[in-house]
N, C-alpha and C. Protein backbone atom coordinates (compact mmCIF):
# COMPACT_ATOMS: atom_id res chain seq x y z
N UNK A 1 129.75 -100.73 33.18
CA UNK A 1 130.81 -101.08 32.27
C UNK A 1 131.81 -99.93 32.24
N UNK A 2 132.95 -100.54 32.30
CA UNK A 2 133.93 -99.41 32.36
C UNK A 2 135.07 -99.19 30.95
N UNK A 3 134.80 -98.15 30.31
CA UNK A 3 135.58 -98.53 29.29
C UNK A 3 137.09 -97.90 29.51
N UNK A 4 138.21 -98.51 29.07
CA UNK A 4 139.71 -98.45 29.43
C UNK A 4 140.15 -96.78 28.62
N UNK A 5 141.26 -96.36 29.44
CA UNK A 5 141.33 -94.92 28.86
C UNK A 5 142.97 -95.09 28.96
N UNK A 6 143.61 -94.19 28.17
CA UNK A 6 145.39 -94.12 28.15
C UNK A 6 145.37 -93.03 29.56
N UNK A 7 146.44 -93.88 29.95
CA UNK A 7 146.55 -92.27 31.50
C UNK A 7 148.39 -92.01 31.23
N UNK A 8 148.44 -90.79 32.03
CA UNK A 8 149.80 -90.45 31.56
C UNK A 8 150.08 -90.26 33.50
N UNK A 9 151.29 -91.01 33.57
CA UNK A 9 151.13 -90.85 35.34
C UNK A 9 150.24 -91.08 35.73
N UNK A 10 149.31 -91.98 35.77
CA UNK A 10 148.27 -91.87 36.58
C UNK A 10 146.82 -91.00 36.32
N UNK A 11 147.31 -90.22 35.26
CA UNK A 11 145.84 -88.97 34.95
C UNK A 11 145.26 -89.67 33.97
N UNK A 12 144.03 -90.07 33.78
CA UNK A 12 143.62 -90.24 32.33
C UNK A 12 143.70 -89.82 30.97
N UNK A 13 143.70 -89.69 30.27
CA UNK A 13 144.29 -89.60 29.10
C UNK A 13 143.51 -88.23 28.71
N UNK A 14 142.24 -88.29 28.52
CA UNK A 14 141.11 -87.70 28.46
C UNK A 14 141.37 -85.98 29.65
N UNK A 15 141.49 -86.87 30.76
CA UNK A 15 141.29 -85.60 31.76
C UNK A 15 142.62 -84.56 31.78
N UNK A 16 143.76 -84.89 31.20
CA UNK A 16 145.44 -84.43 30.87
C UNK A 16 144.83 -83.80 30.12
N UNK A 17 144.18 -83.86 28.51
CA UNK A 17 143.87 -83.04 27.74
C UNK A 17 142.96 -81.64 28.52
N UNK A 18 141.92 -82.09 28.96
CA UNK A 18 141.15 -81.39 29.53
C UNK A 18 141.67 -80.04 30.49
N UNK A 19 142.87 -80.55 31.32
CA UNK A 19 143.14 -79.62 32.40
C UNK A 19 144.04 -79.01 31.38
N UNK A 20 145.24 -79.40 30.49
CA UNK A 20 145.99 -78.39 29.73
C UNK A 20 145.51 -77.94 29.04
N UNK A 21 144.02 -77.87 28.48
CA UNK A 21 143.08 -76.82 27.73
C UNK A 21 142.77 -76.03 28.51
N UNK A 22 141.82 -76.01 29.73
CA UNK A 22 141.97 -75.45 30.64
C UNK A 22 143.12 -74.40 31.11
N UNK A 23 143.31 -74.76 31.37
CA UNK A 23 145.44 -74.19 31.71
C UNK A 23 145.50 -73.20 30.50
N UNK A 24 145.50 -73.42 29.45
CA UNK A 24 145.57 -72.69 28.44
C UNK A 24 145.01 -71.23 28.54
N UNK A 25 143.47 -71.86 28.26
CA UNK A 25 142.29 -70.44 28.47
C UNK A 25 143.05 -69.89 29.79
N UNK A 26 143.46 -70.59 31.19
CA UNK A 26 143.23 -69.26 32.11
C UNK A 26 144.77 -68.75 32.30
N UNK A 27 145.99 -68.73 31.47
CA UNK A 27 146.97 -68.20 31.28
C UNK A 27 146.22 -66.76 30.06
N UNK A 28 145.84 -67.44 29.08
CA UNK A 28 145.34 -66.39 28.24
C UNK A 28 144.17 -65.33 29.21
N UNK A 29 143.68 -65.47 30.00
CA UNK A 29 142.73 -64.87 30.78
C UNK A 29 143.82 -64.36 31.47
N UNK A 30 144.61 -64.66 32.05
CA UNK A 30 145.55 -63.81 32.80
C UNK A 30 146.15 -62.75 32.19
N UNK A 31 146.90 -63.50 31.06
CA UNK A 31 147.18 -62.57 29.95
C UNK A 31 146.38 -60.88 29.80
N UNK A 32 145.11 -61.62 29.30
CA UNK A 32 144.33 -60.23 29.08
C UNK A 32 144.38 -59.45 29.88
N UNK A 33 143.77 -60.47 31.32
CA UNK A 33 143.36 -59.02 32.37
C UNK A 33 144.72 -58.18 33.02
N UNK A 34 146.32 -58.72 32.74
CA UNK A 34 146.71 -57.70 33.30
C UNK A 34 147.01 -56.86 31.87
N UNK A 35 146.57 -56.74 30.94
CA UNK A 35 146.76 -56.14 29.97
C UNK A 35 145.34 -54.61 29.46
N UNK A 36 144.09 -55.19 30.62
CA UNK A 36 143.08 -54.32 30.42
C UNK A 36 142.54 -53.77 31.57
N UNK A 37 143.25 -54.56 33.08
CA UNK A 37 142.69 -54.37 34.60
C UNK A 37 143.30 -53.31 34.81
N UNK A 38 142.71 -52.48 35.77
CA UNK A 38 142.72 -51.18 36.35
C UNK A 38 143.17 -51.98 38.21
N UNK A 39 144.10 -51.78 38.56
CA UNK A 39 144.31 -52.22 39.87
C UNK A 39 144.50 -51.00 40.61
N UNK A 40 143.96 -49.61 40.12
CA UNK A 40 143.55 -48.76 41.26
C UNK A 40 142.01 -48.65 41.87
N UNK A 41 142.08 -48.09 42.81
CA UNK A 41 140.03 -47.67 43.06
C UNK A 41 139.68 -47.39 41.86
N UNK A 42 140.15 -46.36 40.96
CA UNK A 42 138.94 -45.96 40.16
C UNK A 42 140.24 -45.39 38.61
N UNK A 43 139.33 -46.01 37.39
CA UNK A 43 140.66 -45.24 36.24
C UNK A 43 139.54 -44.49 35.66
N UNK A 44 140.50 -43.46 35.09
CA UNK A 44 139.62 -42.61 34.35
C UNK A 44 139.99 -42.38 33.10
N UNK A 45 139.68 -42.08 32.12
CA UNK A 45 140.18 -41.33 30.84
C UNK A 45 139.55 -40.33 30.56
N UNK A 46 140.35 -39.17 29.78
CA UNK A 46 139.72 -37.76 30.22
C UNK A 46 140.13 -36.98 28.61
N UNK A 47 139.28 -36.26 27.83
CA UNK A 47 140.01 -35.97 26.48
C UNK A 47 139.31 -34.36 26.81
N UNK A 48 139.91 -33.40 26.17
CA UNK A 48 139.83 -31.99 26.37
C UNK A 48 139.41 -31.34 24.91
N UNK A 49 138.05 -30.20 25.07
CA UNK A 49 137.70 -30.37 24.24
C UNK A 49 137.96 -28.37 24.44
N UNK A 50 138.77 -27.84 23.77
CA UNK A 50 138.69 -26.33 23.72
C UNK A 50 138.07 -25.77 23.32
N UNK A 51 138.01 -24.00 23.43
CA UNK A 51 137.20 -23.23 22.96
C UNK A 51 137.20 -21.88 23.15
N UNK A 52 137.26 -21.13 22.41
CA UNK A 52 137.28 -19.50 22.59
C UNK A 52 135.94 -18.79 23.32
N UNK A 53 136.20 -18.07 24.03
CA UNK A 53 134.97 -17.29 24.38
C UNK A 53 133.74 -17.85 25.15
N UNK A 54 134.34 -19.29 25.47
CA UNK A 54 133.31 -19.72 26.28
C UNK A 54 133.54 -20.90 27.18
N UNK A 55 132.97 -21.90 27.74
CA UNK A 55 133.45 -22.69 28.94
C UNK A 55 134.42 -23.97 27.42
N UNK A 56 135.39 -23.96 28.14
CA UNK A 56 136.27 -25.20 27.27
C UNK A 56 135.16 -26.35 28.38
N UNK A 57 135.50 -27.76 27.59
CA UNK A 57 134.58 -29.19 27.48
C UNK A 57 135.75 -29.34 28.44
N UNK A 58 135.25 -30.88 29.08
CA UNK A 58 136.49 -32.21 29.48
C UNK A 58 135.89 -33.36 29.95
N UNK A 59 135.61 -34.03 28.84
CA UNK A 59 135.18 -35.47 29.00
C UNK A 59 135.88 -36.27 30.17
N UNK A 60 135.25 -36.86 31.13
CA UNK A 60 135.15 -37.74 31.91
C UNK A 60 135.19 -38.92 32.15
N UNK A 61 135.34 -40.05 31.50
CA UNK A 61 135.24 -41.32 31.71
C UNK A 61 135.16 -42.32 32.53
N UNK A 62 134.61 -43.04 33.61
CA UNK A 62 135.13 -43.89 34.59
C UNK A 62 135.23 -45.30 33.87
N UNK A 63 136.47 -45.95 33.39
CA UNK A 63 136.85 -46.57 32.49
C UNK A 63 136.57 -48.30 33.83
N UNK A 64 137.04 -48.03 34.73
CA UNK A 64 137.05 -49.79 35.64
C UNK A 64 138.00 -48.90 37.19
N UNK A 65 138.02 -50.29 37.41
CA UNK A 65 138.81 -49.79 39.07
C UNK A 65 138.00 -51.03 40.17
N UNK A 66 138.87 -51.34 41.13
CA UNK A 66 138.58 -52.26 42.31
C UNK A 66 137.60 -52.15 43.34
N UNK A 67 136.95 -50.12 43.34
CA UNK A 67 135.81 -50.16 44.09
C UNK A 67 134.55 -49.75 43.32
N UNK A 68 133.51 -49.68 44.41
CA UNK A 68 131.99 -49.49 43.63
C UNK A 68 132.02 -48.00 43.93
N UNK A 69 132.25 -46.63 42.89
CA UNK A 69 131.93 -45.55 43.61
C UNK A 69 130.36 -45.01 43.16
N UNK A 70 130.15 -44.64 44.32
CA UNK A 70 128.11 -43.88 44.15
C UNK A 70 128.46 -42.61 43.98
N UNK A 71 128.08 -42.10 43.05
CA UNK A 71 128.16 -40.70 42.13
C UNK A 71 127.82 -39.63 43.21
N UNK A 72 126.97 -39.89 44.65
CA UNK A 72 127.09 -38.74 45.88
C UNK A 72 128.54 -39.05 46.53
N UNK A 73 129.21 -39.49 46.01
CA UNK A 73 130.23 -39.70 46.87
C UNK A 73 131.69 -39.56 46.34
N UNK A 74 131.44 -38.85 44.74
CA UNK A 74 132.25 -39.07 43.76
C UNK A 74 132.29 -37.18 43.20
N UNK A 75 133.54 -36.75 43.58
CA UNK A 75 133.73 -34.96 43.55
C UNK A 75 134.37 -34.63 41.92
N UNK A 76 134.27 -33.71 41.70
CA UNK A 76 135.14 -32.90 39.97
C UNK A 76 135.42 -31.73 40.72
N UNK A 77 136.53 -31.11 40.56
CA UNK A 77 137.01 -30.33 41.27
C UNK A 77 137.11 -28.83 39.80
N UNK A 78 137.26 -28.11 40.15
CA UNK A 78 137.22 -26.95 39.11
C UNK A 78 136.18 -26.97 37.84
N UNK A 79 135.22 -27.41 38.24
CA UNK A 79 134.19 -27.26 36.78
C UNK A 79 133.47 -25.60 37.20
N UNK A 80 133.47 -25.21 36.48
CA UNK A 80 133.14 -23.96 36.04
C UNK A 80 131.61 -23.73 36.45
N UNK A 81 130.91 -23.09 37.08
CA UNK A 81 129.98 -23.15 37.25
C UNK A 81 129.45 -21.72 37.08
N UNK A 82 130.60 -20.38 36.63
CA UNK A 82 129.58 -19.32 36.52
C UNK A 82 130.97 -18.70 35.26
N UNK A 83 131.12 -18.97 34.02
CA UNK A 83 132.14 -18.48 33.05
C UNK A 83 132.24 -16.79 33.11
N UNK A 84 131.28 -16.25 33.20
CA UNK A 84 131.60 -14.98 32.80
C UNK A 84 132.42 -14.40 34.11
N UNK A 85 132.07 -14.85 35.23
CA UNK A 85 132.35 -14.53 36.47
C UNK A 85 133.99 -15.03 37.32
N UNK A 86 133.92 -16.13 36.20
CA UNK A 86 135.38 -16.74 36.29
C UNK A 86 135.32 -17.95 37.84
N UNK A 87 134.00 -18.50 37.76
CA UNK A 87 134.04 -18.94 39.29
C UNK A 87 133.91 -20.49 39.08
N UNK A 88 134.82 -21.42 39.80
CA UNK A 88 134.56 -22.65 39.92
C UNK A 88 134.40 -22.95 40.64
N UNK A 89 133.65 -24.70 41.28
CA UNK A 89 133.62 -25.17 42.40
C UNK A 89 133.69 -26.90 41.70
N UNK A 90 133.52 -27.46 43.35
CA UNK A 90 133.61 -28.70 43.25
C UNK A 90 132.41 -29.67 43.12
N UNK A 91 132.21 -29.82 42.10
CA UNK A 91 130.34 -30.30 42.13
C UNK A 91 130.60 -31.90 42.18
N UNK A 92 129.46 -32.80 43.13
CA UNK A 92 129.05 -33.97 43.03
C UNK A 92 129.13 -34.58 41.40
N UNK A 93 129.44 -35.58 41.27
CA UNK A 93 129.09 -36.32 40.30
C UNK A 93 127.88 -36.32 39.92
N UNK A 94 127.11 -37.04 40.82
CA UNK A 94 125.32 -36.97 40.90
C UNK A 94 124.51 -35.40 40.26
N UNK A 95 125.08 -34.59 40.66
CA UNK A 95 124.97 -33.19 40.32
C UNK A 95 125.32 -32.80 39.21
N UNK A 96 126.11 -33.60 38.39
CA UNK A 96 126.63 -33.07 36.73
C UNK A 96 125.92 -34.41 36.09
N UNK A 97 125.28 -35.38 36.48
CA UNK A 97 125.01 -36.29 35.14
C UNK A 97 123.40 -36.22 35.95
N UNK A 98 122.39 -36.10 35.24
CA UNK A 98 121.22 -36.56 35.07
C UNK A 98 120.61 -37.34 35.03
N UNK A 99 121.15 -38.78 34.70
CA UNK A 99 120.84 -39.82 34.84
C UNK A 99 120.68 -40.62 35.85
N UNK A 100 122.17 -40.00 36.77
CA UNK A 100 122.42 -40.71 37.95
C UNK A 100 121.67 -40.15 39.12
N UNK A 101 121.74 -41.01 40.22
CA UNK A 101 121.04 -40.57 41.24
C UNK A 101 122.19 -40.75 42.49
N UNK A 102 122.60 -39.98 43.91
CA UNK A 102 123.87 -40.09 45.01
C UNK A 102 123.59 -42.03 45.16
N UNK A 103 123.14 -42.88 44.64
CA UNK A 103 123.22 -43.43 45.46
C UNK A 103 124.00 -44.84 44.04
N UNK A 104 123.41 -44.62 42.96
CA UNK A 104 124.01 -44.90 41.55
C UNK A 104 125.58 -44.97 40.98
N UNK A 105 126.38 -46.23 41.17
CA UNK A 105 127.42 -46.28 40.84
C UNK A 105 127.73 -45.88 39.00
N UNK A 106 129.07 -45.48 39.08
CA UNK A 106 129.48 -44.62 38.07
C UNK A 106 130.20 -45.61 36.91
N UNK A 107 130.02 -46.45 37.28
CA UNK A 107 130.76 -47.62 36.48
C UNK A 107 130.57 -47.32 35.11
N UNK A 108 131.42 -47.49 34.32
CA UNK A 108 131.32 -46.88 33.11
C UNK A 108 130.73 -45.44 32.19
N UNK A 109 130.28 -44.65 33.21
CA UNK A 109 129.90 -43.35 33.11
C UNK A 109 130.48 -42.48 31.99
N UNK A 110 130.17 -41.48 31.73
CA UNK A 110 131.11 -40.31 31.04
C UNK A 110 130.52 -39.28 31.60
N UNK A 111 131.00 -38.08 32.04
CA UNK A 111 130.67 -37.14 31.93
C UNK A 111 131.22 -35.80 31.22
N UNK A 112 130.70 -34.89 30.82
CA UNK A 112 130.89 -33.79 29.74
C UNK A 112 131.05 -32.41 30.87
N UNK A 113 131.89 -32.01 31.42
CA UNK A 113 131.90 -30.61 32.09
C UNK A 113 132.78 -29.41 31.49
N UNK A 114 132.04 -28.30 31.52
CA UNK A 114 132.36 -27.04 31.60
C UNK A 114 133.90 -27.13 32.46
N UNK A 115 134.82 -26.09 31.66
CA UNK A 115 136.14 -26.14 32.52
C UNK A 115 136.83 -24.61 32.14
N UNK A 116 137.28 -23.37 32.59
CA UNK A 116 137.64 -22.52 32.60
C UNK A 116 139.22 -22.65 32.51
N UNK A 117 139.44 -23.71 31.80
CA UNK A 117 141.02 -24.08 31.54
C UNK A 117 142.13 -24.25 32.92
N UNK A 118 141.51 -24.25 33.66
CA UNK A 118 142.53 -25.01 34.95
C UNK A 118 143.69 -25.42 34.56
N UNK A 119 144.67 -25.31 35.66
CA UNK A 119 145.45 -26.35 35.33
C UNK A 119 145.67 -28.34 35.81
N UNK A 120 144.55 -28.42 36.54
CA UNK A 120 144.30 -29.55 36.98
C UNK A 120 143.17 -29.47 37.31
N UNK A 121 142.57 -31.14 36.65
CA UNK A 121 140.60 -31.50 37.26
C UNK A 121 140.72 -32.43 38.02
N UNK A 122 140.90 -32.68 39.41
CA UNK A 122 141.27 -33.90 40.15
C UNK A 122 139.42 -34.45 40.36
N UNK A 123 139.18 -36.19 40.13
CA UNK A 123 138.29 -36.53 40.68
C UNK A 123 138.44 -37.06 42.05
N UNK A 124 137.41 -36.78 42.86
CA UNK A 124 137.92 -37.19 44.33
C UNK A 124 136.80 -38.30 44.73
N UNK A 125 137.34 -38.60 45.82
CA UNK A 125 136.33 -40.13 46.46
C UNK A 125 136.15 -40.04 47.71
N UNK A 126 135.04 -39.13 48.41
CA UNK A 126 134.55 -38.96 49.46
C UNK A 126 133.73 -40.28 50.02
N UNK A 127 134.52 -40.99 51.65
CA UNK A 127 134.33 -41.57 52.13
C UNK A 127 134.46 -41.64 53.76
N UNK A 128 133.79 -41.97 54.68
CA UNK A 128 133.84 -41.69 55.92
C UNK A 128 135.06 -40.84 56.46
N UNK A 129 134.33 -39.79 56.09
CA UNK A 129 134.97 -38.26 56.30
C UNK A 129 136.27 -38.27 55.59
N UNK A 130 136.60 -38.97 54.63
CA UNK A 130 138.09 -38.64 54.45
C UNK A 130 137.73 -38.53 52.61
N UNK A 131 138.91 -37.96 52.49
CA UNK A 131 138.77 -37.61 50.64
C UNK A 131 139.91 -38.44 50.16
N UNK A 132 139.91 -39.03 48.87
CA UNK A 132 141.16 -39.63 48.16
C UNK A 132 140.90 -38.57 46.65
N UNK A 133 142.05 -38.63 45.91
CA UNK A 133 142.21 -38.31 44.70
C UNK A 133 142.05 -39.55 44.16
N UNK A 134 141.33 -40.26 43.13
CA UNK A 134 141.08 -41.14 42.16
C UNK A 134 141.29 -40.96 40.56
N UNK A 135 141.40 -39.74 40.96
CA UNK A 135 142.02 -39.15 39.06
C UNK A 135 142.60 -38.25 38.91
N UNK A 136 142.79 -37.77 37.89
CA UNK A 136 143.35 -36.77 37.58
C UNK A 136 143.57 -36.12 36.21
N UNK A 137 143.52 -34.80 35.68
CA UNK A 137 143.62 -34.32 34.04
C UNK A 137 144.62 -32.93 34.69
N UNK A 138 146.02 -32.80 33.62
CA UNK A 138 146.23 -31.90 34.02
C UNK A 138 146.45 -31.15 32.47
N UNK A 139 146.42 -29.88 32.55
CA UNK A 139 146.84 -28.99 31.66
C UNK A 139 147.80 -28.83 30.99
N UNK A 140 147.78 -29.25 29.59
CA UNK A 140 149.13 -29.61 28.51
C UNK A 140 148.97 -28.58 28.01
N UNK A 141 150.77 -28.07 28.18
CA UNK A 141 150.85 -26.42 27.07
C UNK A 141 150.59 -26.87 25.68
N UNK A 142 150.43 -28.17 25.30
CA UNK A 142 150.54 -28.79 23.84
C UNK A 142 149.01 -28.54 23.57
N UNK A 143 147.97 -28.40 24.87
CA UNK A 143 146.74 -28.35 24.08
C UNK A 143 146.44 -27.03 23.70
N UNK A 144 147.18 -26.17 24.54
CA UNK A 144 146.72 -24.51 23.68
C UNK A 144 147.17 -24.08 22.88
């Protein structure tokens, strides 16, 4: 048994509602995501935490981004690794968080590093032999 439906052009009455609800949600879905998507490899957010007399903080964030990065493959460039001595290097990701392991994507991560006030913490993205910059924090005269 077929029961009769209103069509508009040819669409059923029923299924018109359906697709412009539809239609609706994925304009609003569009909406959002270019309002919260990261359309680089990797975003970061980074907040600076000072200090007299000893290693200043700098929170880390890996907030979203278009690739999967594995924390052995993921660099911090100037973290402080000996304060009194004044010496930095470039340590692994994997190597500053504990949790993670080189092979453990960073997706939503934070990390907390030691920083001897640099003027730039670039994160980098080591990949078949080649390096990219994926972030970046630089040094505001506003924070000292």
């Amino acid at each position: 048994m077929s029961l009769p439906c209103a069509t508009s052009h040819g669409v059923p009455h029923a299924a018109a509602v359906l697709l412009l609800g539809a239609g609706s949600v994925g304009f609003g879905a569009i909406w959002y995501r270019e309002l919260t998507a990261c359309e680089e490899l990797a975003c970061f957010e980074f907040e600076y935490h000072g200090a007299d007399d000893a290693p200043s903080q700098l929170d880390i964030e890996h907030t979203s981004g278009t690739e999967r990065l594995r924390a052995g493959d993921v660099f911090v460039t100037n973290v402080s690794t000996d304060y009194e001595a004044g010496e930095n290097d470039t340590v692994a990701w994997a190597e500053l968080d504990d949790d993670l392991g080189p092979e453990d994507a960073i997706t939503g991560e934070t990390l907390r590093i030691p920083i001897r006030v640099p003027d730039l913490v670039t994160v980098r993205w080591r990949r078949d032999d080649e390096e990219e910059v994926v972030g970046a924090w630089v040094y505001d005269d506003d924070v000292r």
